[in-house]
C-alpha atoms as a PDB file:
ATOM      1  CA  UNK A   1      78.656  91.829 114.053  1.00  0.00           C
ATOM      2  CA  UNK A   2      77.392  95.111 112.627  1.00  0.00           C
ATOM      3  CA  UNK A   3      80.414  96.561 112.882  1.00  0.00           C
ATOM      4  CA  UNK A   4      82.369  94.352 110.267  1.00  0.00           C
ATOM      5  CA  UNK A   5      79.297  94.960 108.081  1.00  0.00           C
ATOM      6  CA  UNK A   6      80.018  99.082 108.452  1.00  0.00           C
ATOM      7  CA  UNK A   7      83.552  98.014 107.746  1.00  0.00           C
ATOM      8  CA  UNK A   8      82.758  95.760 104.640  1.00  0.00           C
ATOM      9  CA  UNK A   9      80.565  98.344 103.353  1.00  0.00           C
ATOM     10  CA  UNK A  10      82.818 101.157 103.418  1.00  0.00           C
ATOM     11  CA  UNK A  11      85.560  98.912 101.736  1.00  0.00           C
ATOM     12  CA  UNK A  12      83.073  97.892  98.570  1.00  0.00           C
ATOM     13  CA  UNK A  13      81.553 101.678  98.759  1.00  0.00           C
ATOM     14  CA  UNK A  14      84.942 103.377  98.326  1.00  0.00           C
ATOM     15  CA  UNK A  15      87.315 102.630  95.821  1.00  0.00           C
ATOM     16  CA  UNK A  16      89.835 104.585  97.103  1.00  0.00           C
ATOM     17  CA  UNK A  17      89.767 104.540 101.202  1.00  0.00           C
ATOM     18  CA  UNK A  18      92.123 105.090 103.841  1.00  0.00           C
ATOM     19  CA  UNK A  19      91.415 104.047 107.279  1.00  0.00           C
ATOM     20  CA  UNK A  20      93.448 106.821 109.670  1.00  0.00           C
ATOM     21  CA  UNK A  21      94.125 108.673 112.698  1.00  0.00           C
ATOM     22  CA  UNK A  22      92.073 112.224 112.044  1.00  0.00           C
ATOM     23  CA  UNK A  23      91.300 114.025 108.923  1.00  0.00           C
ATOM     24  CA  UNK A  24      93.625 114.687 106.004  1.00  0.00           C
ATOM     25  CA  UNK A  25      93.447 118.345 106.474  1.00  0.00           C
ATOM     26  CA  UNK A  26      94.442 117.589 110.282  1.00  0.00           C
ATOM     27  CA  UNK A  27      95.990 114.103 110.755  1.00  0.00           C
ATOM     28  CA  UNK A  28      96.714 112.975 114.069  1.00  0.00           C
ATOM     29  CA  UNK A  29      99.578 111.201 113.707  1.00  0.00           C
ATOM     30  CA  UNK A  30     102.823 110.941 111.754  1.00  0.00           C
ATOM     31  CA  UNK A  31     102.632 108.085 110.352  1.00  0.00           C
ATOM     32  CA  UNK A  32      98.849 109.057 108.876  1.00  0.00           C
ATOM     33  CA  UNK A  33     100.467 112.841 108.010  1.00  0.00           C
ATOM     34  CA  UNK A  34     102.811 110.996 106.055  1.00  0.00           C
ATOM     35  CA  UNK A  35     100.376 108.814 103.994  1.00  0.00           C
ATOM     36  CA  UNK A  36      97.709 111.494 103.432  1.00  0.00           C
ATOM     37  CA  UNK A  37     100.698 113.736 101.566  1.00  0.00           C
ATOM     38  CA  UNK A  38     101.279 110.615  99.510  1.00  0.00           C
ATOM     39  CA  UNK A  39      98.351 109.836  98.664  1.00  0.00           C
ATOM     40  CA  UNK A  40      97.200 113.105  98.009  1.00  0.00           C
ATOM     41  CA  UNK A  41     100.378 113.676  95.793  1.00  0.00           C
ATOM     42  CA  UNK A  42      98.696 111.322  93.284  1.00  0.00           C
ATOM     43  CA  UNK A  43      95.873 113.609  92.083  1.00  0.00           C
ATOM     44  CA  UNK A  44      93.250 111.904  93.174  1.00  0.00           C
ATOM     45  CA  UNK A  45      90.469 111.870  95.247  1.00  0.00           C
ATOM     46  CA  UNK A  46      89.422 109.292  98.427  1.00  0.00           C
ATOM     47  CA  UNK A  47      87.376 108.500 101.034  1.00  0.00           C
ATOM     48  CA  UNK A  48      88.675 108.653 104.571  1.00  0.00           C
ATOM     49  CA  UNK A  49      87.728 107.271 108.144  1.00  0.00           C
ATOM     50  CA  UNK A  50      88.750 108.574 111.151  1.00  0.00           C
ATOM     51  CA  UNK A  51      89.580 105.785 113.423  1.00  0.00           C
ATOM     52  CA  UNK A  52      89.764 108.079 116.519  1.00  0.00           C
ATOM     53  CA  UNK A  53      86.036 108.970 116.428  1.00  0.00           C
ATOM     54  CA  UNK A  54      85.062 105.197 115.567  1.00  0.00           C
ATOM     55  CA  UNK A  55      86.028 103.175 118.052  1.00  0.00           C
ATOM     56  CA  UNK A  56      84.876 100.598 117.185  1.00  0.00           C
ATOM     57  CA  UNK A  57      86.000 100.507 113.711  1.00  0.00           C
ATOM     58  CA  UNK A  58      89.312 101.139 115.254  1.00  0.00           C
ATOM     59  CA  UNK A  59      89.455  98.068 117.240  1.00  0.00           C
ATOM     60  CA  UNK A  60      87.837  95.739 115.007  1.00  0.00           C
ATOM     61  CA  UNK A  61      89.423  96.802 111.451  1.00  0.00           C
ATOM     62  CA  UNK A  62      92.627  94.959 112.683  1.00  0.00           C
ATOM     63  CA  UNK A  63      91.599  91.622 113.043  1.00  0.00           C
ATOM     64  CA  UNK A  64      89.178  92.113 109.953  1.00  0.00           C
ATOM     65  CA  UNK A  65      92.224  93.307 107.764  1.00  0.00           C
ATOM     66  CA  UNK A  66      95.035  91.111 109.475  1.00  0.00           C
ATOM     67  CA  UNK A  67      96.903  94.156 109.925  1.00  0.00           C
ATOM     68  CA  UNK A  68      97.270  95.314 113.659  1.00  0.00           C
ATOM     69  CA  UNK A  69      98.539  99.642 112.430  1.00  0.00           C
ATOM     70  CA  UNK A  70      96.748 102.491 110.949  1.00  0.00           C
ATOM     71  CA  UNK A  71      96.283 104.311 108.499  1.00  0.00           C
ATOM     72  CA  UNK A  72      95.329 101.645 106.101  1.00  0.00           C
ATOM     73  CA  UNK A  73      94.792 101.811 102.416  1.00  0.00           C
ATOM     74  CA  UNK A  74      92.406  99.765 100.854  1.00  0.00           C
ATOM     75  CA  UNK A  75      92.020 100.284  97.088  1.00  0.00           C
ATOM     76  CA  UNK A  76      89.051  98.160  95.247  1.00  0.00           C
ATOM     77  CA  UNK A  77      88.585  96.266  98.227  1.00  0.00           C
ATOM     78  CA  UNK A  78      91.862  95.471  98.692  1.00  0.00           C
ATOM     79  CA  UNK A  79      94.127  96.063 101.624  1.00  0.00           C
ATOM     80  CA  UNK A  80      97.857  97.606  99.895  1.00  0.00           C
ATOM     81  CA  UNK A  81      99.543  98.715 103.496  1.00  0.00           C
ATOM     82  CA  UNK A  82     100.123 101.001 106.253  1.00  0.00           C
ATOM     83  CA  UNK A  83     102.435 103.952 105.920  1.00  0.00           C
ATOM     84  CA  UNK A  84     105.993 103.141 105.374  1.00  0.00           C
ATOM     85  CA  UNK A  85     104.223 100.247 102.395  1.00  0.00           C
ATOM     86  CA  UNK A  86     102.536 103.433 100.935  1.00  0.00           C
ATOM     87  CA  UNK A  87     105.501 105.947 101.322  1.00  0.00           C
ATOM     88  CA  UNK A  88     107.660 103.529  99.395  1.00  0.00           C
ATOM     89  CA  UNK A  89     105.173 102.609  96.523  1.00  0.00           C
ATOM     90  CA  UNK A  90     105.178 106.804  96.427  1.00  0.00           C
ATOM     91  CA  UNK A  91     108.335 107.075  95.613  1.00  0.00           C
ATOM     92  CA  UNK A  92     108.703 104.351  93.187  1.00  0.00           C
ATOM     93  CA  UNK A  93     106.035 105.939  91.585  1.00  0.00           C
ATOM     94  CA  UNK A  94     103.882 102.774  92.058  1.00  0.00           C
ATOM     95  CA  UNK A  95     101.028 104.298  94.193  1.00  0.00           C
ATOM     96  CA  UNK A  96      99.877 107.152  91.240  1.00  0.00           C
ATOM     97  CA  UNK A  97      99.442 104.167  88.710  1.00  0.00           C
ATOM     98  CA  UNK A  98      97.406 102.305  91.064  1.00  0.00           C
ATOM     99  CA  UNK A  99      95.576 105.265  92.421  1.00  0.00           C
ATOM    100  CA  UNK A 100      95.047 106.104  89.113  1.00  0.00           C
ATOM    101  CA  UNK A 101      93.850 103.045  87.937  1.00  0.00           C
ATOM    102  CA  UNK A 102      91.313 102.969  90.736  1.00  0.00           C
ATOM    103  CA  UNK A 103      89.818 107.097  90.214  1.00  0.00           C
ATOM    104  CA  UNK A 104      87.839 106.743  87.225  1.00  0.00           C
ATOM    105  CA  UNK A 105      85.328 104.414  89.059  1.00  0.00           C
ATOM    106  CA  UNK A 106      85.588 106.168  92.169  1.00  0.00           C
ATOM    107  CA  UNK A 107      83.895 109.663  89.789  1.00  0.00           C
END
């Protein structure tokens, strides 16, 4: 059970957090390579897990979040998507406002 308490934690500690496959100065996947740029687009800084060296985190987040892929972005506690959710809300411009919106409590 501690586990989901590390997880639960992390989520109400951060208000900006992305759950992913490595670092974002060395991702270890695509699809996390892909939502690090976006993110990171936006101006703004966040807090990042790597799933890879947290096991456990990486096989319990899933059934926590009810979504089964990484990288996930949670933003104030709430889950917005994987990748190809946060790649689209890029380019709609609809991630920066909501990234934004999130940063001045994260300071």
């Amino acid at each position: 059970m501690a586990i989901l308490d590390t997880i639960k934690q992390q989520i109400e500690d951060n208000e900006i957090l992305l759950y992913m496959k490595g670092s974002p100065n060395a991702p270890q996947c695509g699809f996390s390579s892909r939502t690090v740029q976006a993110l990171m687009a936006c101006g703004q800084r966040f807090a990042y897990v790597d799933i890879l060296s947290n096991p456990e985190i990486r096989s319990e987040l899933p059934k926590f979040a009810n979504w089964p892929t990484f990288p996930q972005l949670w933003i104030k506690g709430e889950l917005i998507g994987g990748c190809d959710i946060i790649t689209e809300m890029h380019e709609k411009g609809e991630l920066k406002e909501l990234v934004d919106e999130a940063a001045p409590a994260a300071e």
